[in-house]
Protein backbone atom coordinates (compact mmCIF):
# COMPACT_ATOMS: atom_id res chain seq x y z
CA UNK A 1 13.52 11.27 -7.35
CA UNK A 2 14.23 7.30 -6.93
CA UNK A 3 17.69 7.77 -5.99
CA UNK A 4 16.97 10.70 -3.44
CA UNK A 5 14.69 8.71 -2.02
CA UNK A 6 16.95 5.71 -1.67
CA UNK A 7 19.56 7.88 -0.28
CA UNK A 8 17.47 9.00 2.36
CA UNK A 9 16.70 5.80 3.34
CA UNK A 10 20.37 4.83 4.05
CA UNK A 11 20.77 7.72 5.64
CA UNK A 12 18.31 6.50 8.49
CA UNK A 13 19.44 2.90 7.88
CA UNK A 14 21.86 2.44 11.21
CA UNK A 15 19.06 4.33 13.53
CA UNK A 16 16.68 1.98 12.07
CA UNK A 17 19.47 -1.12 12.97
CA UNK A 18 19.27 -0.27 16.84
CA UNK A 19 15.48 -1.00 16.92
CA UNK A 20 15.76 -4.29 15.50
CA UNK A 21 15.90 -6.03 18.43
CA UNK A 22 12.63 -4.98 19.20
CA UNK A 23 11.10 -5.60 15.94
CA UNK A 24 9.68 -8.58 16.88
CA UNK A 25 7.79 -6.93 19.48
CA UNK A 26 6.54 -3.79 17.30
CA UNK A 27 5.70 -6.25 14.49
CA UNK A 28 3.09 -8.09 17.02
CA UNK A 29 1.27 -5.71 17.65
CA UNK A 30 0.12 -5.33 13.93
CA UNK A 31 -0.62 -8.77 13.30
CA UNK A 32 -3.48 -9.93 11.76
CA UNK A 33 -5.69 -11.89 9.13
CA UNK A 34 -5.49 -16.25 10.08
CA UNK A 35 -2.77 -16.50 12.69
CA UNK A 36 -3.98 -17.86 16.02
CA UNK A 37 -2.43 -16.95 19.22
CA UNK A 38 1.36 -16.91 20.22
CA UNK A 39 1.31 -20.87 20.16
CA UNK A 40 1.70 -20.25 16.31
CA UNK A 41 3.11 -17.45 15.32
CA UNK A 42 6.66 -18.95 15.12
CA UNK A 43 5.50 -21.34 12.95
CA UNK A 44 2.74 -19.26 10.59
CA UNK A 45 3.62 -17.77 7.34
CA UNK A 46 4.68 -14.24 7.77
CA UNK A 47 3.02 -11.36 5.02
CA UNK A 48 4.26 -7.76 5.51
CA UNK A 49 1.18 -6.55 2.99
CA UNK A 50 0.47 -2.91 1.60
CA UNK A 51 -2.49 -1.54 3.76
CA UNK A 52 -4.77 -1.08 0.79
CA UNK A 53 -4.71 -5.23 0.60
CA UNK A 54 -5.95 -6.10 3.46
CA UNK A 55 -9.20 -7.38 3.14
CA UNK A 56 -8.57 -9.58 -0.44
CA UNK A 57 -5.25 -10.67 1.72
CA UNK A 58 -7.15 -11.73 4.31
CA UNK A 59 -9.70 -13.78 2.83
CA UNK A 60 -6.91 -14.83 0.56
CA UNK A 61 -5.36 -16.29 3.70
CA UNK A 62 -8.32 -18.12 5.01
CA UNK A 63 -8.27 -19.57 1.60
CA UNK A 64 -4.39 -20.28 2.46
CA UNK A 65 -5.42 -21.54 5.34
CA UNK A 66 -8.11 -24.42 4.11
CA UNK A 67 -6.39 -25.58 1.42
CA UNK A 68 -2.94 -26.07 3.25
CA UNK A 69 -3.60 -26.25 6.85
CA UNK A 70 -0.70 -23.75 7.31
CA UNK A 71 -1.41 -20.60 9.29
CA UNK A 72 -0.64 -17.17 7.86
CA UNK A 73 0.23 -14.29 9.85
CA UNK A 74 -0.13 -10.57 8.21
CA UNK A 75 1.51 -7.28 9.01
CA UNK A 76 -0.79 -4.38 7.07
CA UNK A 77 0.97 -1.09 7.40
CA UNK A 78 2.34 1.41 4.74
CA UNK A 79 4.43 -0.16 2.17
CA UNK A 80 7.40 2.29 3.56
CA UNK A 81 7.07 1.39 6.74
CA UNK A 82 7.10 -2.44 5.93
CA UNK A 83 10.55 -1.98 4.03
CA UNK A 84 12.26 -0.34 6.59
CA UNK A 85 10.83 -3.42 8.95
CA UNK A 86 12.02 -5.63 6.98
CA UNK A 87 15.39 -4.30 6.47
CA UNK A 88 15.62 -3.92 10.21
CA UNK A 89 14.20 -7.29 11.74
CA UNK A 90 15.37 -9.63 9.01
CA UNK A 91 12.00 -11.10 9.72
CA UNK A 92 9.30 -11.97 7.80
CA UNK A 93 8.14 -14.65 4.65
CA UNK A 94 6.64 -12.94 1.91
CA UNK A 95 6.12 -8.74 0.95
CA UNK A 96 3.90 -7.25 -1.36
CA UNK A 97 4.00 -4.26 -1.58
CA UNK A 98 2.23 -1.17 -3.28
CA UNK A 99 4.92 -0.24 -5.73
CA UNK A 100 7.94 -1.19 -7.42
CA UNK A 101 10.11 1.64 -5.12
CA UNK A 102 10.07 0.30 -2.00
CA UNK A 103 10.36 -3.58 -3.70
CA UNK A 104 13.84 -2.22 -4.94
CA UNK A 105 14.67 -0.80 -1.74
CA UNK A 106 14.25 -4.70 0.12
CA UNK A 107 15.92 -5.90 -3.24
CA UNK A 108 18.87 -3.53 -2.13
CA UNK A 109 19.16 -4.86 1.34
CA UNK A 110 19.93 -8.88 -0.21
CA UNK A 111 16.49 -9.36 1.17
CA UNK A 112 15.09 -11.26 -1.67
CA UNK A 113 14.81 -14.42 -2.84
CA UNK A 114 16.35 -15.13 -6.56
CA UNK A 115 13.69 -15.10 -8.82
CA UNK A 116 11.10 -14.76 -7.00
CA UNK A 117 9.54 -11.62 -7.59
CA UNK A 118 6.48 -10.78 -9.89
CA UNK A 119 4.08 -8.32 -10.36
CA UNK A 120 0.99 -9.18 -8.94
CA UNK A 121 -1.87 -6.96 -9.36
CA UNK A 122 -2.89 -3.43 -10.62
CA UNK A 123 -5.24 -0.52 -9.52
CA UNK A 124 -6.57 2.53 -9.83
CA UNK A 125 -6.33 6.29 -8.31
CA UNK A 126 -9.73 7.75 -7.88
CA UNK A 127 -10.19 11.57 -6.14
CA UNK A 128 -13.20 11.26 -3.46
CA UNK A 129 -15.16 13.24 -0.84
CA UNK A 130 -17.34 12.02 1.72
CA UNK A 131 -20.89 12.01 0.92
CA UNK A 132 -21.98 14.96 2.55
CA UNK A 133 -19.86 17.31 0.18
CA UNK A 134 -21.12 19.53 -2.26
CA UNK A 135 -17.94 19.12 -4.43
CA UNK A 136 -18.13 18.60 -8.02
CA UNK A 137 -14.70 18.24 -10.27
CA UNK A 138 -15.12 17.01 -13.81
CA UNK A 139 -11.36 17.64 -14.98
CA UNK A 140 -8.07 17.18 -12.60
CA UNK A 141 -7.77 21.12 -13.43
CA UNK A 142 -10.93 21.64 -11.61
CA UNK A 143 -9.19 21.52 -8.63
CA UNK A 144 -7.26 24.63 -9.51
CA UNK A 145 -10.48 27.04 -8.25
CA UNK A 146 -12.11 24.40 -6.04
CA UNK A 147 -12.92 25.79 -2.37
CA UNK A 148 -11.32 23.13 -0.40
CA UNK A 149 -9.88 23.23 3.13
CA UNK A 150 -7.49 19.94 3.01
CA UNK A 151 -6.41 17.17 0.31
CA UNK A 152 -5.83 13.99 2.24
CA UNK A 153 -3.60 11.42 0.61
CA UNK A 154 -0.66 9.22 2.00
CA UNK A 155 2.48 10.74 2.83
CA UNK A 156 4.08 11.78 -0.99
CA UNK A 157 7.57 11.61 0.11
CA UNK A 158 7.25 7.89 0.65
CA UNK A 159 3.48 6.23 0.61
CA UNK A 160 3.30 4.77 -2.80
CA UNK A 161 -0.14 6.14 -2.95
CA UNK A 162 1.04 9.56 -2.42
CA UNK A 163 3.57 9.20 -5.05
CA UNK A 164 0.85 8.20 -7.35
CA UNK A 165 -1.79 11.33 -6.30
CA UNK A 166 1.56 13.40 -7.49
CA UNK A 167 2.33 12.24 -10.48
CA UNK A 168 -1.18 12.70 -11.65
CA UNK A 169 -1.30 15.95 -10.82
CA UNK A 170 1.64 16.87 -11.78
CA UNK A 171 1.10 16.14 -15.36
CA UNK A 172 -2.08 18.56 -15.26
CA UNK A 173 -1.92 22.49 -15.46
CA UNK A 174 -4.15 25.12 -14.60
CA UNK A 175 -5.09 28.42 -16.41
CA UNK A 176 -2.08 30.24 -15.06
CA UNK A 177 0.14 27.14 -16.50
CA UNK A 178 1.34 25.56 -12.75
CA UNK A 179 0.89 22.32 -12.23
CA UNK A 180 -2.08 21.19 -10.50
CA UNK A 181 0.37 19.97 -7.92
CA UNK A 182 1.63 23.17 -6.90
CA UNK A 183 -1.10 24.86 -6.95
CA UNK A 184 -2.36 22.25 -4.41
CA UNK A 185 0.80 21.26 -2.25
CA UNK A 186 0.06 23.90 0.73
CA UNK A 187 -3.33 22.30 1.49
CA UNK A 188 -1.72 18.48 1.14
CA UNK A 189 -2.88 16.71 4.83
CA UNK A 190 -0.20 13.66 4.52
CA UNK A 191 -1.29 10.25 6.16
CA UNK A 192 1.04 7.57 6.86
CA UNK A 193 -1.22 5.02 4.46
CA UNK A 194 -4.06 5.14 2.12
CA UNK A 195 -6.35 3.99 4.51
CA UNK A 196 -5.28 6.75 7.34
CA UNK A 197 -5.86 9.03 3.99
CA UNK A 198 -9.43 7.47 3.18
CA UNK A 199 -10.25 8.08 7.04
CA UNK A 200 -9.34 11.81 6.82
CA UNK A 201 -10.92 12.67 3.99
CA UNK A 202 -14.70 10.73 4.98
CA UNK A 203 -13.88 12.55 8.44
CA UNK A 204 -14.80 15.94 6.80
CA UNK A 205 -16.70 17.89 4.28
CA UNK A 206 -14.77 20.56 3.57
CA UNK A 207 -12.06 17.89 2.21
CA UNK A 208 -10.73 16.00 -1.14
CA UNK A 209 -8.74 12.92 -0.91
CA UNK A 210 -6.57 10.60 -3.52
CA UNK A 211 -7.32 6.71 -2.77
CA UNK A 212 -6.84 4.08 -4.24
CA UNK A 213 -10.03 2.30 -6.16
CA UNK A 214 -10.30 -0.54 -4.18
CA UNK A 215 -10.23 1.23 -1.09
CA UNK A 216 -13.59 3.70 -2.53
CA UNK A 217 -15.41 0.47 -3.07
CA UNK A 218 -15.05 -0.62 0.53
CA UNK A 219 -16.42 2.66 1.81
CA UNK A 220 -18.67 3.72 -1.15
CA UNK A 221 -21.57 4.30 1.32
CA UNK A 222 -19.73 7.18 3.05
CA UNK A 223 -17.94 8.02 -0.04
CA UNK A 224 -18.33 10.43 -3.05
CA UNK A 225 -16.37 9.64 -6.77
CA UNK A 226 -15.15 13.00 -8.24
CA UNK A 227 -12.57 11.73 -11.10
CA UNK A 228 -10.77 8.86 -11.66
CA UNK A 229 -7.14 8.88 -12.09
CA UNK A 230 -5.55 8.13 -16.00
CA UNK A 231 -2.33 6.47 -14.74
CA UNK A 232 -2.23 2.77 -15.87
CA UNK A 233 1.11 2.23 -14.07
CA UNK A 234 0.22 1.08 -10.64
CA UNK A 235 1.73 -2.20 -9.79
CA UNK A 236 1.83 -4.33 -6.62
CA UNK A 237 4.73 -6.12 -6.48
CA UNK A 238 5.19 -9.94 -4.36
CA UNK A 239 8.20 -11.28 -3.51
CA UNK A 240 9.52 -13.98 -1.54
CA UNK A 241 11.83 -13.06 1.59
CA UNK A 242 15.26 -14.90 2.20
CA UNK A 243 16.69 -15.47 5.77
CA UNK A 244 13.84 -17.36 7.35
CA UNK A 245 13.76 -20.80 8.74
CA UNK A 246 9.91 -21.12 7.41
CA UNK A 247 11.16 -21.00 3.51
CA UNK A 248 8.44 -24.01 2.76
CA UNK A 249 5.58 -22.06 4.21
CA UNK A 250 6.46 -18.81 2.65
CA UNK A 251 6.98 -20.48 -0.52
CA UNK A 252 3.58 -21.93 -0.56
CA UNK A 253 2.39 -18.62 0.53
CA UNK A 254 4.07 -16.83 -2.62
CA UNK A 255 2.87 -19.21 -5.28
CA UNK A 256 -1.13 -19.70 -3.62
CA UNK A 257 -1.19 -15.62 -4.63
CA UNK A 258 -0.49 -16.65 -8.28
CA UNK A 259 -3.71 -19.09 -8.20
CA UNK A 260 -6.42 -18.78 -9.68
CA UNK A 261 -8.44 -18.82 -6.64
CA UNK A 262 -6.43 -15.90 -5.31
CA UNK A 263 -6.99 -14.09 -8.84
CA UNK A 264 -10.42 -14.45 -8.52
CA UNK A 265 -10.76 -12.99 -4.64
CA UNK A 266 -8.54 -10.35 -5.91
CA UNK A 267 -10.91 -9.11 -8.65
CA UNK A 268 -13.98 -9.24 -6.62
CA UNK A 269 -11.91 -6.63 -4.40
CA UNK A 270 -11.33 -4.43 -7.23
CA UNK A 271 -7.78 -5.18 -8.05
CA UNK A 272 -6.50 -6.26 -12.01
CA UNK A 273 -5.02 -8.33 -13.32
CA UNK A 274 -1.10 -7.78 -15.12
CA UNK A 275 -1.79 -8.21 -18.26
């Protein structure tokens, strides 16, 4: 599946080339977290971060921020998209992304910096509705004779989180001894992020969504827990990028996430630690 995937992505690799002149442009319009205006963004730390991070990144940045006196720029999008940027605009200081795949697909384009990649944090999958739902699932195979219209997760061909939602259902069956996952696939509404996903599935009642953990806690008021995923496996990989005049910043950056003080803002947002 890996290596499908990363042939796909060369595939598109020279149409993705002819927009990197513009990167800089498309990448400012997703900027946020500490930066200030444009008087600073040359010189602020650049973060392409998975979606799901961005509120521990961001108050992980103020903290940045007051402890260094260096600005921090961050571009939140799907982890997919952010590679592909990356790959494209040669820009940026640090990535950390949602999973390993899309790590090894920067990796593959000499985008990293030599030993200087760890695994940062961990999460869980949890399947949600909004609040107004009358659903009630107790095992994955539930789902198998649920009455459900749509099941909103991020796009499984590439969003990490969509890759996740699969693999959990694919490892269930239902009476009729399919996988979960097929039985399901025709009603899959893909979103280009987890968040997009969250937004769908809180939009409706006649829904089920995959998100991650982290993400439920943020909108538990609107949202309703169903089942929480098994899969221990979910990693969120940090790297530091190569190619940048700001290597000092970024380097600062990429070691303040291993702190203790980012640990600790992590964990009150849900996310684990690698043991």
């Amino acid at each position: 599946m890996y290596l499908g995937l990363m042939k796909r992505e060369r595939s598109i690799r020279i149409q993705l080339r002819l927009f990197a002149l513009f990167a800089g442009i498309l990448l400012g319009s997703n900027f946020g977290g500490c930066q200030k205006k444009s008087d600073t963004e040359d010189s602020a730390v650049l973060v392409f971060a998975a979606a799901s991070l961005s509120d521990a990144l961001s108050e992980v940045g103020e903290a940045f921020r007051e402890e260094t006196g260096m600005d921090v720029a961050f571009n939140f999008a799907g982890s997919q998209t952010l590679a592909q940027q990356i790959a494209a605009s040669n820009r940026g200081d640090v990535f950390v992304s949602a999973d390993e795949n899309w790590m090894d697909f920067v990796a593959g384009e000499n985008r990293l910096m030599e030993g200087n990649r760890v695994s940062l944090l961990s999460n869980r999958m949890v399947l949600v509705s909004s609040t107004n739902s009358r659903f009630q699932v107790d095992r994955v195979d539930d789902l198998c004779g649920l009455d459900f219209a749509f099941l909103c997760i991020g796009d499984p061909d590439s969003v990490p989180a969509g890759r996740y939602a699969r693999k959990w259902f694919e490892q269930a069956t239902c009476s009729n001894s399919e996988a979960v996952w097929e039985q399901l696939r025709s009603r899959i509404s893909p979103a280009p992020d987890v968040r997009a996903a969250m937004e769908q599935v809180l939009g409706r009642s006649d829904s089920i969504g995959v998100i991650y953990r982290t993400d439920f806690m943020k909108a538990e008021s609107r949202a309703k827990l169903l089942l929480e995923s098994p899969l221990r496996d979910i990693r969120y990989p940090a790297a530091l990028l190569k190619n940048r005049e700001h290597i000092a910043g970024g380097k600062a950056f990429y070691e303040f996430l291993l702190s203790e003080t980012s640990m600790v803002i992590f964990e009150r947002h849900g996310f684990g630690r690698i043991e």
